[in-house]
PDB file of N, CA and C in Angstrom:
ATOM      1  N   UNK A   1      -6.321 -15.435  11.735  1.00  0.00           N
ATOM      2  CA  UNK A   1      -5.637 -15.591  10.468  1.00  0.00           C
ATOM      3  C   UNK A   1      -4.224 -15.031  10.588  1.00  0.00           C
ATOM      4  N   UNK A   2      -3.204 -15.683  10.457  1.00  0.00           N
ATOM      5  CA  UNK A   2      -2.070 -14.955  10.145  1.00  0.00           C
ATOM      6  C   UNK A   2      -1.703 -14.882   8.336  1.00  0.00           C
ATOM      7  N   UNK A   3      -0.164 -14.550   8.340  1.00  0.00           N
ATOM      8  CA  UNK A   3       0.445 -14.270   6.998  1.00  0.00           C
ATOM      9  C   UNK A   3       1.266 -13.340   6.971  1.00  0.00           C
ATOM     10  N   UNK A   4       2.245 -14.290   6.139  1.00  0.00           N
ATOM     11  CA  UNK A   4       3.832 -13.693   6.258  1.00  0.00           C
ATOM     12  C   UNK A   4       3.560 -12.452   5.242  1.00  0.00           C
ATOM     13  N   UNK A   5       4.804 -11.707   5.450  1.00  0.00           N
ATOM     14  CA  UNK A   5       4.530 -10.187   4.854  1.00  0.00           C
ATOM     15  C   UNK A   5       4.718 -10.366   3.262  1.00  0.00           C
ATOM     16  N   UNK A   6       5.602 -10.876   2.978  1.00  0.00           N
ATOM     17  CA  UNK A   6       5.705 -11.975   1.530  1.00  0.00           C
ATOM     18  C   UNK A   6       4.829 -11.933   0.709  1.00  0.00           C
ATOM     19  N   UNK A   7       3.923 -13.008   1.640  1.00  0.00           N
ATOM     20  CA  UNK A   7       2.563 -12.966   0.696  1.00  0.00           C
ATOM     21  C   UNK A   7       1.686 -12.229   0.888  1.00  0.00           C
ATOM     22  N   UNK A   8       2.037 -11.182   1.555  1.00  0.00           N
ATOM     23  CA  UNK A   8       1.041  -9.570   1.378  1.00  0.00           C
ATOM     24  C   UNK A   8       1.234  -8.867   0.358  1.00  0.00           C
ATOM     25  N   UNK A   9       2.867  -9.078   0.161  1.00  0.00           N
ATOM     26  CA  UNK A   9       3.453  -8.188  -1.225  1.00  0.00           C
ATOM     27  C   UNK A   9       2.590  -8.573  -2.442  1.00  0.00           C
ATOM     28  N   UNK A  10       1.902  -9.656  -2.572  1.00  0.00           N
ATOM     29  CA  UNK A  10       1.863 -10.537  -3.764  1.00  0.00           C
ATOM     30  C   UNK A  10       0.685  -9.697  -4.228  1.00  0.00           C
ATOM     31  N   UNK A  11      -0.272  -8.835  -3.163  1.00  0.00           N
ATOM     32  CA  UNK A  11      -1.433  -8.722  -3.294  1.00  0.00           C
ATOM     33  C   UNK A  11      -1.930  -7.028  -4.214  1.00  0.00           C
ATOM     34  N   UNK A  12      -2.738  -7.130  -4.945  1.00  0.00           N
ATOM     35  CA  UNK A  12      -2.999  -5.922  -5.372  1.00  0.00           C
ATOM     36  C   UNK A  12      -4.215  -5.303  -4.495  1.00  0.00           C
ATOM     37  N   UNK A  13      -4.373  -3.597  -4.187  1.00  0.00           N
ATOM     38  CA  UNK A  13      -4.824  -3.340  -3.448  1.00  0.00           C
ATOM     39  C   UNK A  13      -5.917  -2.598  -4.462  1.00  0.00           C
ATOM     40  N   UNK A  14      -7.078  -2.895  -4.288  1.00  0.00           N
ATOM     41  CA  UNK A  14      -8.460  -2.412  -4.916  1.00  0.00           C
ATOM     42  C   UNK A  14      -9.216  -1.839  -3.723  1.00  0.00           C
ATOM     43  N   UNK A  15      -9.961  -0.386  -4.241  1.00  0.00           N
ATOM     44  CA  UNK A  15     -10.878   0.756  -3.579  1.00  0.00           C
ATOM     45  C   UNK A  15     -12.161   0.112  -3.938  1.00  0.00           C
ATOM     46  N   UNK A  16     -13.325  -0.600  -2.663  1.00  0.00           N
ATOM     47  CA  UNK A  16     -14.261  -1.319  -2.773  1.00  0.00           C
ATOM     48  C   UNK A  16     -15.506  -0.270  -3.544  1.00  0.00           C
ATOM     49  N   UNK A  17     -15.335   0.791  -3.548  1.00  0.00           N
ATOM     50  CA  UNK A  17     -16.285   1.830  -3.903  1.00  0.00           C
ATOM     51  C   UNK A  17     -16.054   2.155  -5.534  1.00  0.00           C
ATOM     52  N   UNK A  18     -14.930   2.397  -5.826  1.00  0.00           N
ATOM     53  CA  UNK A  18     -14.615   2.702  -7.440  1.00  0.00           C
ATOM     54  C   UNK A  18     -14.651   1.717  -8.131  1.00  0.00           C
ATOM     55  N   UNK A  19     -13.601   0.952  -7.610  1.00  0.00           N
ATOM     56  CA  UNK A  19     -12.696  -0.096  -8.129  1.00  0.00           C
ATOM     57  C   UNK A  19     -11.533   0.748  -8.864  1.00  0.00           C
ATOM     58  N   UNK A  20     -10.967   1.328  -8.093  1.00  0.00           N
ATOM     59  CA  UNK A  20      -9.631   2.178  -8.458  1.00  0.00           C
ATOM     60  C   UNK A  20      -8.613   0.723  -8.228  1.00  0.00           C
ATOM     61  N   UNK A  21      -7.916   0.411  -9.296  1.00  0.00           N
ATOM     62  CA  UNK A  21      -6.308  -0.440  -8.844  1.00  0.00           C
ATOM     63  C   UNK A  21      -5.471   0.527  -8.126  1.00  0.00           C
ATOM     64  N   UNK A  22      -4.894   0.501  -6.748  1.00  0.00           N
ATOM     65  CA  UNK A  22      -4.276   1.216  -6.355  1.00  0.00           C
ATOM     66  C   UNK A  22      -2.841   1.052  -6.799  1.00  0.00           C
ATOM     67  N   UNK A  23      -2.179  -0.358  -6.708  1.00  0.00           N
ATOM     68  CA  UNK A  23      -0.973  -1.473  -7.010  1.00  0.00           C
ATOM     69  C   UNK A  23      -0.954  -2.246  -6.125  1.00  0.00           C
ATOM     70  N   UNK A  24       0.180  -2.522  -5.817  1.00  0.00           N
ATOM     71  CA  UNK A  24       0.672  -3.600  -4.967  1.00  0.00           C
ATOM     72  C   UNK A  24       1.632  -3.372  -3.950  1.00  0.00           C
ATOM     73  N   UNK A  25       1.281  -4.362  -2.819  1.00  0.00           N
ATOM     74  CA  UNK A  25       0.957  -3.416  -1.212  1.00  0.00           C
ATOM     75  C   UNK A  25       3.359  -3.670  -1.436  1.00  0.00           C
ATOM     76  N   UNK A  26       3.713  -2.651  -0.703  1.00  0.00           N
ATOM     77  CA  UNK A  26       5.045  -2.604  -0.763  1.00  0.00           C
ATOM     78  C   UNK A  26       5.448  -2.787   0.144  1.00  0.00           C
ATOM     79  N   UNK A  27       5.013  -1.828   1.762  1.00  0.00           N
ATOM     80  CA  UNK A  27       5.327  -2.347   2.852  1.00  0.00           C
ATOM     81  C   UNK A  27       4.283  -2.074   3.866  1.00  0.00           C
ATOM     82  N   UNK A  28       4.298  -2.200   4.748  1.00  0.00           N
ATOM     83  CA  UNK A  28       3.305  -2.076   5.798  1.00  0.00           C
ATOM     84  C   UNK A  28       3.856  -0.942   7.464  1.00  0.00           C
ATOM     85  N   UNK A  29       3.460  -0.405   8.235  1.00  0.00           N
ATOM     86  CA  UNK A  29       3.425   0.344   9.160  1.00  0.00           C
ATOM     87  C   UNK A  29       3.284  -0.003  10.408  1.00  0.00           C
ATOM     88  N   UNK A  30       4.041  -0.619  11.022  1.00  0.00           N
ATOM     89  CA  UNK A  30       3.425  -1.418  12.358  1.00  0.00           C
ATOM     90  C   UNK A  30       3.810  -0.939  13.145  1.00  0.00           C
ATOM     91  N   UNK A  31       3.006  -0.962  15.079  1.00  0.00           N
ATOM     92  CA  UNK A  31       3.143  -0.205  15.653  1.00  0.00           C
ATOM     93  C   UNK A  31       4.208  -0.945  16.695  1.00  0.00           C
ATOM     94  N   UNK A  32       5.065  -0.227  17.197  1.00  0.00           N
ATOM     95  CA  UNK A  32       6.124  -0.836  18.303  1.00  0.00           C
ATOM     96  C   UNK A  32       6.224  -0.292  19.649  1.00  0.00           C
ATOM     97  N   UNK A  33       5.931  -1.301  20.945  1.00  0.00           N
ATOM     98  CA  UNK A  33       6.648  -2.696  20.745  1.00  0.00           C
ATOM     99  C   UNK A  33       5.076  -3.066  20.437  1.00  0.00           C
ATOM    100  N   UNK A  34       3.952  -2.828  20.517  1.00  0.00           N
ATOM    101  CA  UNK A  34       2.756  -3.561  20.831  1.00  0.00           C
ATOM    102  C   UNK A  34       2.739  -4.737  19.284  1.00  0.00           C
ATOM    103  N   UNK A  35       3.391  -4.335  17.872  1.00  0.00           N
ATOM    104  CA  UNK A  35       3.324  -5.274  16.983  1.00  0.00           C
ATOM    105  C   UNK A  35       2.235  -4.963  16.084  1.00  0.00           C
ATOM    106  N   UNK A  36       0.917  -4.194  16.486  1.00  0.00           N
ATOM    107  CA  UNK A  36      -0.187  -3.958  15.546  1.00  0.00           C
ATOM    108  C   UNK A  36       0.155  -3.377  14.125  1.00  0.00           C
ATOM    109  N   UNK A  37      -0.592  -3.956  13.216  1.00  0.00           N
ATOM    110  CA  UNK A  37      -0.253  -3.208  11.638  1.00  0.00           C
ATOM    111  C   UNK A  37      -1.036  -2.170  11.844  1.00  0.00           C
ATOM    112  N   UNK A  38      -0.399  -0.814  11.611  1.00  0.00           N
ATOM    113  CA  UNK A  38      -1.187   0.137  11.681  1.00  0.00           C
ATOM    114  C   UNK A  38      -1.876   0.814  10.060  1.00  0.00           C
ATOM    115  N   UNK A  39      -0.653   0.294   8.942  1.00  0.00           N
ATOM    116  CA  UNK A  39      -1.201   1.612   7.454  1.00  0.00           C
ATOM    117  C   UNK A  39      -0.309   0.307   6.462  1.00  0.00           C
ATOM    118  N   UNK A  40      -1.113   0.397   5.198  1.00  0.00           N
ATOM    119  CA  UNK A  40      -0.223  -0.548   4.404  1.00  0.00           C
ATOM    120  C   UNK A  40       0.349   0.917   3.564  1.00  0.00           C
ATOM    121  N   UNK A  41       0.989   0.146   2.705  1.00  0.00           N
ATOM    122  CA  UNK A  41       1.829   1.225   1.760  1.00  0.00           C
ATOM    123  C   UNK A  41       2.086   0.692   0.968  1.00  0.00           C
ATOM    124  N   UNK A  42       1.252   1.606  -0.051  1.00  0.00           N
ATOM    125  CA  UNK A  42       1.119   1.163  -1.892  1.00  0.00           C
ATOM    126  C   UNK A  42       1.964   2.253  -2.825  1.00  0.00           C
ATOM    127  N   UNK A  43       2.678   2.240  -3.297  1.00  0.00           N
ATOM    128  CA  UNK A  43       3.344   2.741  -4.424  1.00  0.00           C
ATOM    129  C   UNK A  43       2.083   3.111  -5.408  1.00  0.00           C
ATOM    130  N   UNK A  44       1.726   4.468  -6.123  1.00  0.00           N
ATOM    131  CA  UNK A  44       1.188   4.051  -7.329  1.00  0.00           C
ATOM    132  C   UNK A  44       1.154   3.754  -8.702  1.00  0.00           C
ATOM    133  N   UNK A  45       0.660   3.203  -9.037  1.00  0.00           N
ATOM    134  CA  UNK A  45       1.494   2.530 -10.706  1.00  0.00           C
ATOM    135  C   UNK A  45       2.056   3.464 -11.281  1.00  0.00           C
ATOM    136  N   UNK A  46       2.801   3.559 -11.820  1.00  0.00           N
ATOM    137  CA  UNK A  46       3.184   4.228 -12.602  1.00  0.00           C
ATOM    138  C   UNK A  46       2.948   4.628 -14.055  1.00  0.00           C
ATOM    139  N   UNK A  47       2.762   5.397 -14.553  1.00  0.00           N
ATOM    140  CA  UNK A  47       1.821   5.974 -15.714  1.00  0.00           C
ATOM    141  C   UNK A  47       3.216   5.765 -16.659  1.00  0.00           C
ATOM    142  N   UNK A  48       4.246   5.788 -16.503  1.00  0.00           N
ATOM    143  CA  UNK A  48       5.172   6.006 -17.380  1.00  0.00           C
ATOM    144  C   UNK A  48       6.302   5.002 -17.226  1.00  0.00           C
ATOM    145  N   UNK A  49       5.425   3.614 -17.461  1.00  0.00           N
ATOM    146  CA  UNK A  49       6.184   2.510 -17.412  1.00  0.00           C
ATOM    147  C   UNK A  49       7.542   2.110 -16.343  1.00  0.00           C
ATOM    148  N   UNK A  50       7.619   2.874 -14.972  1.00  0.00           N
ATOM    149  CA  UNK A  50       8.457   3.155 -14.429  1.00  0.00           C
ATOM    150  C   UNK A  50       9.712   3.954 -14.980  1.00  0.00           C
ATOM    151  N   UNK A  51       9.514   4.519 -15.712  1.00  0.00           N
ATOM    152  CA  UNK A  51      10.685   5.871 -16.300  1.00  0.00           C
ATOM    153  C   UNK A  51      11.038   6.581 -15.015  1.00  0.00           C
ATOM    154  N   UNK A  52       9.960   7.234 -14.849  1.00  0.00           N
ATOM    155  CA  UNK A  52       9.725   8.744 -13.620  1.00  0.00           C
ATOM    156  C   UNK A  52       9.692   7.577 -12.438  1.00  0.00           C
ATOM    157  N   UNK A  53      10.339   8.119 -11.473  1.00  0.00           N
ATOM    158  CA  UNK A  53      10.045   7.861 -10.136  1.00  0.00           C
ATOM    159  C   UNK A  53       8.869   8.722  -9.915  1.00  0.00           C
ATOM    160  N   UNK A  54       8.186   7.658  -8.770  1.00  0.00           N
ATOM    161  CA  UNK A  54       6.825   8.189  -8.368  1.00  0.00           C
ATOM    162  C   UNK A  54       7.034   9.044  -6.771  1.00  0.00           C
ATOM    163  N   UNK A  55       6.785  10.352  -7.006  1.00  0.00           N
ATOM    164  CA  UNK A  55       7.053  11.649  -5.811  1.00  0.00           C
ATOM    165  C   UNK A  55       5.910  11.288  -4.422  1.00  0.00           C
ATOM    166  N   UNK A  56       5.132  10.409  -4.628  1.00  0.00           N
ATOM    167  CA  UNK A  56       3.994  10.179  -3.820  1.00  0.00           C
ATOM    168  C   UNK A  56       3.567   8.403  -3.557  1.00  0.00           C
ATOM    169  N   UNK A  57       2.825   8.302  -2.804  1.00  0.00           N
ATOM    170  CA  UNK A  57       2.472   6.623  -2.373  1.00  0.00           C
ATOM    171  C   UNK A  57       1.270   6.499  -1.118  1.00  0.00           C
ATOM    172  N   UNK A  58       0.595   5.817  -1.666  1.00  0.00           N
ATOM    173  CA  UNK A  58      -0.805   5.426  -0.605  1.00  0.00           C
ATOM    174  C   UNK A  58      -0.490   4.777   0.580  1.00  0.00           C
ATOM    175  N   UNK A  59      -0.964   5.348   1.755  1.00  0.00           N
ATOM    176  CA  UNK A  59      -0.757   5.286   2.998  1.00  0.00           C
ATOM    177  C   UNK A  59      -2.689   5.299   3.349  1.00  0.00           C
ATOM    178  N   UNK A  60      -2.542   3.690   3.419  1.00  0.00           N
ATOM    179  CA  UNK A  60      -4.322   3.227   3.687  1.00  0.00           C
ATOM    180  C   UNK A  60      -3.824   2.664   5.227  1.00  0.00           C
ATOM    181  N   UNK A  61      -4.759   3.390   6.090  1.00  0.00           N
ATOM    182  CA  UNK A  61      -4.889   2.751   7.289  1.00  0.00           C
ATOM    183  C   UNK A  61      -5.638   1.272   7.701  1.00  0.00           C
ATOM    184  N   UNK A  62      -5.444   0.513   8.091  1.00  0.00           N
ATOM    185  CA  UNK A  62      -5.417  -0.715   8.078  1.00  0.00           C
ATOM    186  C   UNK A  62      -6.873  -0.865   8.478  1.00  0.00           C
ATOM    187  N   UNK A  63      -7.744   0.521   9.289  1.00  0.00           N
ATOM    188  CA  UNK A  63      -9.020   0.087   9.839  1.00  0.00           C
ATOM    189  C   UNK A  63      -9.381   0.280   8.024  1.00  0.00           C
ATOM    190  N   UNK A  64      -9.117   0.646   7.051  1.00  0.00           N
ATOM    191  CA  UNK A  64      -9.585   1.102   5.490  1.00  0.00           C
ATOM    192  C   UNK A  64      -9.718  -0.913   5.160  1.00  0.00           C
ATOM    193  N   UNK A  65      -9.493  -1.342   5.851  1.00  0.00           N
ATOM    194  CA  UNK A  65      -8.784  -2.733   5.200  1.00  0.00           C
ATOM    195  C   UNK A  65     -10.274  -3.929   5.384  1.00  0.00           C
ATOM    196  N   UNK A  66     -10.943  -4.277   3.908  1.00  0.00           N
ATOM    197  CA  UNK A  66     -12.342  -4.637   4.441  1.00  0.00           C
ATOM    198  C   UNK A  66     -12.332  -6.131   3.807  1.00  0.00           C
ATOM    199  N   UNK A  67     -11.307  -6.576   3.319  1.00  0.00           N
ATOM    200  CA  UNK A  67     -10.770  -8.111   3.191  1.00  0.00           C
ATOM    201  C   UNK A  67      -9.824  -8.084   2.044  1.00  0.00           C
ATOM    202  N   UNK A  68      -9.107  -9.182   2.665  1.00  0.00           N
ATOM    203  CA  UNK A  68      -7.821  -9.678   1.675  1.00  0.00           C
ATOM    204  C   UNK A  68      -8.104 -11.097   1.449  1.00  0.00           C
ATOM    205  N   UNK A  69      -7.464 -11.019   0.186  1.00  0.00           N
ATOM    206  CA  UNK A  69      -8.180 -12.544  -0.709  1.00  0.00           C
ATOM    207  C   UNK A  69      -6.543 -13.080  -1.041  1.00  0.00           C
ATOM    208  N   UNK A  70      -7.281 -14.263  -2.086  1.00  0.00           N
ATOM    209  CA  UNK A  70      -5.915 -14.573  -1.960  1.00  0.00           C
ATOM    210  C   UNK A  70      -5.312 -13.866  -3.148  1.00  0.00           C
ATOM    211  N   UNK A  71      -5.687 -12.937  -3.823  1.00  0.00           N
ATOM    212  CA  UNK A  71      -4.635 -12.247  -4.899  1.00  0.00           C
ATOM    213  C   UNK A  71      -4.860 -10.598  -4.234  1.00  0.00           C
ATOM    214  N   UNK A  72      -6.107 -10.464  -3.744  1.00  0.00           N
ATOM    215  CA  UNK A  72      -6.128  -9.073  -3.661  1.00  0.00           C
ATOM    216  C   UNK A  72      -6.808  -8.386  -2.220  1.00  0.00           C
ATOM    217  N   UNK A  73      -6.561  -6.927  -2.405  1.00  0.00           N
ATOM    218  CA  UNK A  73      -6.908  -6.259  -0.524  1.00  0.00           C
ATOM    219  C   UNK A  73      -7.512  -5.219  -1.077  1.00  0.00           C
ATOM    220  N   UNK A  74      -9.105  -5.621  -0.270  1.00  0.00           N
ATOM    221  CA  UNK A  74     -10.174  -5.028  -0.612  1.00  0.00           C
ATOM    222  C   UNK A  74     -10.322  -3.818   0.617  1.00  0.00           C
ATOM    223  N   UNK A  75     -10.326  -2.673  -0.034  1.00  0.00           N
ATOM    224  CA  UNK A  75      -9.670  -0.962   0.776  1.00  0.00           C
ATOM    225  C   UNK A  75     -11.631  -0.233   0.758  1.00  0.00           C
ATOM    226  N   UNK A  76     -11.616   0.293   1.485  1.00  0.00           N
ATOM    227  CA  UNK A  76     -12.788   1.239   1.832  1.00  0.00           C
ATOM    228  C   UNK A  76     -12.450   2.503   1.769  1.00  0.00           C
ATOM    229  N   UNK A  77     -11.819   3.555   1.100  1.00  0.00           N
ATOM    230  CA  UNK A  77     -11.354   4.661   1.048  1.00  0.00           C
ATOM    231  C   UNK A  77     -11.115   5.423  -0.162  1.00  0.00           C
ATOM    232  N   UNK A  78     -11.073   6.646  -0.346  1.00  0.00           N
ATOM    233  CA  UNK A  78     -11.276   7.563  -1.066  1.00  0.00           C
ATOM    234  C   UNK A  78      -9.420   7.364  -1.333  1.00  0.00           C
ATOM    235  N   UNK A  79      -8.977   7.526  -2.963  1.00  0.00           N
ATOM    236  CA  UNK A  79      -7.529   7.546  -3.265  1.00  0.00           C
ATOM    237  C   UNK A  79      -6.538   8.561  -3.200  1.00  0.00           C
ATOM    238  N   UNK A  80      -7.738   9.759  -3.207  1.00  0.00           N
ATOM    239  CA  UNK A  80      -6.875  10.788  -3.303  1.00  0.00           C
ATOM    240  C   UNK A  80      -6.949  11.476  -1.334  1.00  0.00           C
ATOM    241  N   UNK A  81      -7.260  10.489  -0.607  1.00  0.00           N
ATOM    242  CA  UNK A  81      -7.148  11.238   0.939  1.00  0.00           C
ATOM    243  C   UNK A  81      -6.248  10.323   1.338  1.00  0.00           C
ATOM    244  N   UNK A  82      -5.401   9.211   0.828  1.00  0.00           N
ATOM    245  CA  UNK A  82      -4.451   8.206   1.250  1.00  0.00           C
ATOM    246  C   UNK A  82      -3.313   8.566   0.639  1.00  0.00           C
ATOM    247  N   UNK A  83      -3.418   9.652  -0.440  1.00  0.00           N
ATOM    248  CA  UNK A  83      -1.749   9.803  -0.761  1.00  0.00           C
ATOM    249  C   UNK A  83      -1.110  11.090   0.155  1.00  0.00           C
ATOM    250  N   UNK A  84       0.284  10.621   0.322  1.00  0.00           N
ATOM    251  CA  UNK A  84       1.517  11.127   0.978  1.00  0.00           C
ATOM    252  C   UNK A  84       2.557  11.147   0.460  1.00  0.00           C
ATOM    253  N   UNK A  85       3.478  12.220   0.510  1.00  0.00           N
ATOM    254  CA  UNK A  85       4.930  12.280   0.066  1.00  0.00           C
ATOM    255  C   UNK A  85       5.382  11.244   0.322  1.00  0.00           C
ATOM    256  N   UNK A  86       6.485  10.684  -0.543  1.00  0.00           N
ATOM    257  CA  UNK A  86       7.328   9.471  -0.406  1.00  0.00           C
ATOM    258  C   UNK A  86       8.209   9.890   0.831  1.00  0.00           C
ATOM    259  N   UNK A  87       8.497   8.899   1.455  1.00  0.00           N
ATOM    260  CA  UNK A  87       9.424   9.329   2.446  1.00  0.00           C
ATOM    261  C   UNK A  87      10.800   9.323   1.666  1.00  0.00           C
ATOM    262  N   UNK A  88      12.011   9.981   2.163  1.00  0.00           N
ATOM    263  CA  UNK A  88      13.225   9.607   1.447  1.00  0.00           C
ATOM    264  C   UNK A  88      13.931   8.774   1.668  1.00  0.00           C
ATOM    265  N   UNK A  89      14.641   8.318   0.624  1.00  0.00           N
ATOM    266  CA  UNK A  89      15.193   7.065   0.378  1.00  0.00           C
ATOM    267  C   UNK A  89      16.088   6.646   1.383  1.00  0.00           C
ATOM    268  N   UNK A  90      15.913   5.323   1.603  1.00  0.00           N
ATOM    269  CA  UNK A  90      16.769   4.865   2.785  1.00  0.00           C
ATOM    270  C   UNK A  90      18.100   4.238   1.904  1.00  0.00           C
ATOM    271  N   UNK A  91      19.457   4.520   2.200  1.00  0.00           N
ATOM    272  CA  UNK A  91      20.381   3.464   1.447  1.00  0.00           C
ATOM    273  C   UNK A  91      20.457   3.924   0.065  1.00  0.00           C
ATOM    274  N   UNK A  92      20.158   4.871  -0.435  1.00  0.00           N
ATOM    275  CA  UNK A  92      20.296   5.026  -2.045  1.00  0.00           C
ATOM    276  C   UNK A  92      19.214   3.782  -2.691  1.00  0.00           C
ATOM    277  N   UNK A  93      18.262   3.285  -2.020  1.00  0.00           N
ATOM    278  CA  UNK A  93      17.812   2.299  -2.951  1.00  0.00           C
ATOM    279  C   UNK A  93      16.723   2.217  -3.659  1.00  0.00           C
ATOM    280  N   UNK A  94      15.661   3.564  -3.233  1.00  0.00           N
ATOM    281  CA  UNK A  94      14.390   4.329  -3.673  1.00  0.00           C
ATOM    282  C   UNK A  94      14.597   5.309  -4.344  1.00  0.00           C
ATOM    283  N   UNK A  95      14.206   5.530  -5.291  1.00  0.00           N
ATOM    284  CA  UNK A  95      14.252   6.707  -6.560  1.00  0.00           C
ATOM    285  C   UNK A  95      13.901   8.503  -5.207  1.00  0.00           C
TER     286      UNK A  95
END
């Protein structure tokens, strides 16, 4: 199966065990030069209509990854062992 990164963005990422909405996948982690996706990376919604920038973001390792459909990416993992500090902003263009 392939698929452009595009239509990865499109996808919302759901915890097969809760059904926690995590959001929607932002970017992905791949390994170089070998090319493997190693961790997707989810932003989490924001509680405050995007006012507040969000200080944190889900970092699901890709073996967490137990199918992607065509709207959504079905995750095997606990929510609160996938969050990580935001990295800082590249370019002024991330809160």
């Amino acid at each position: 199966m392939t698929m452009r990164f595009t239509e990865l963005q499109c996808k919302e990422v759901i915890c097969v065990g809760s059904g926690t909405r995590l959001g929607f996948v932002e970017d992905v982690i791949v390994e170089v030069p070998e090319g493997d996706v190693c961790s997707l990376v989810v932003p989490p919604q924001s509680k405050a209509l995007g006012v507040l920038p969000c200080r944190e973001e889900y970092v699901i390792p890709w073996s967490c990854v137990r199918r992607i459909g065509p709207d959504i990416v079905l995750v095997e993992t606990k929510p609160e062992e996938c969050r990580c500090p935001r990295s800082k902003p590249r370019g002024g263009l991330r809160p």
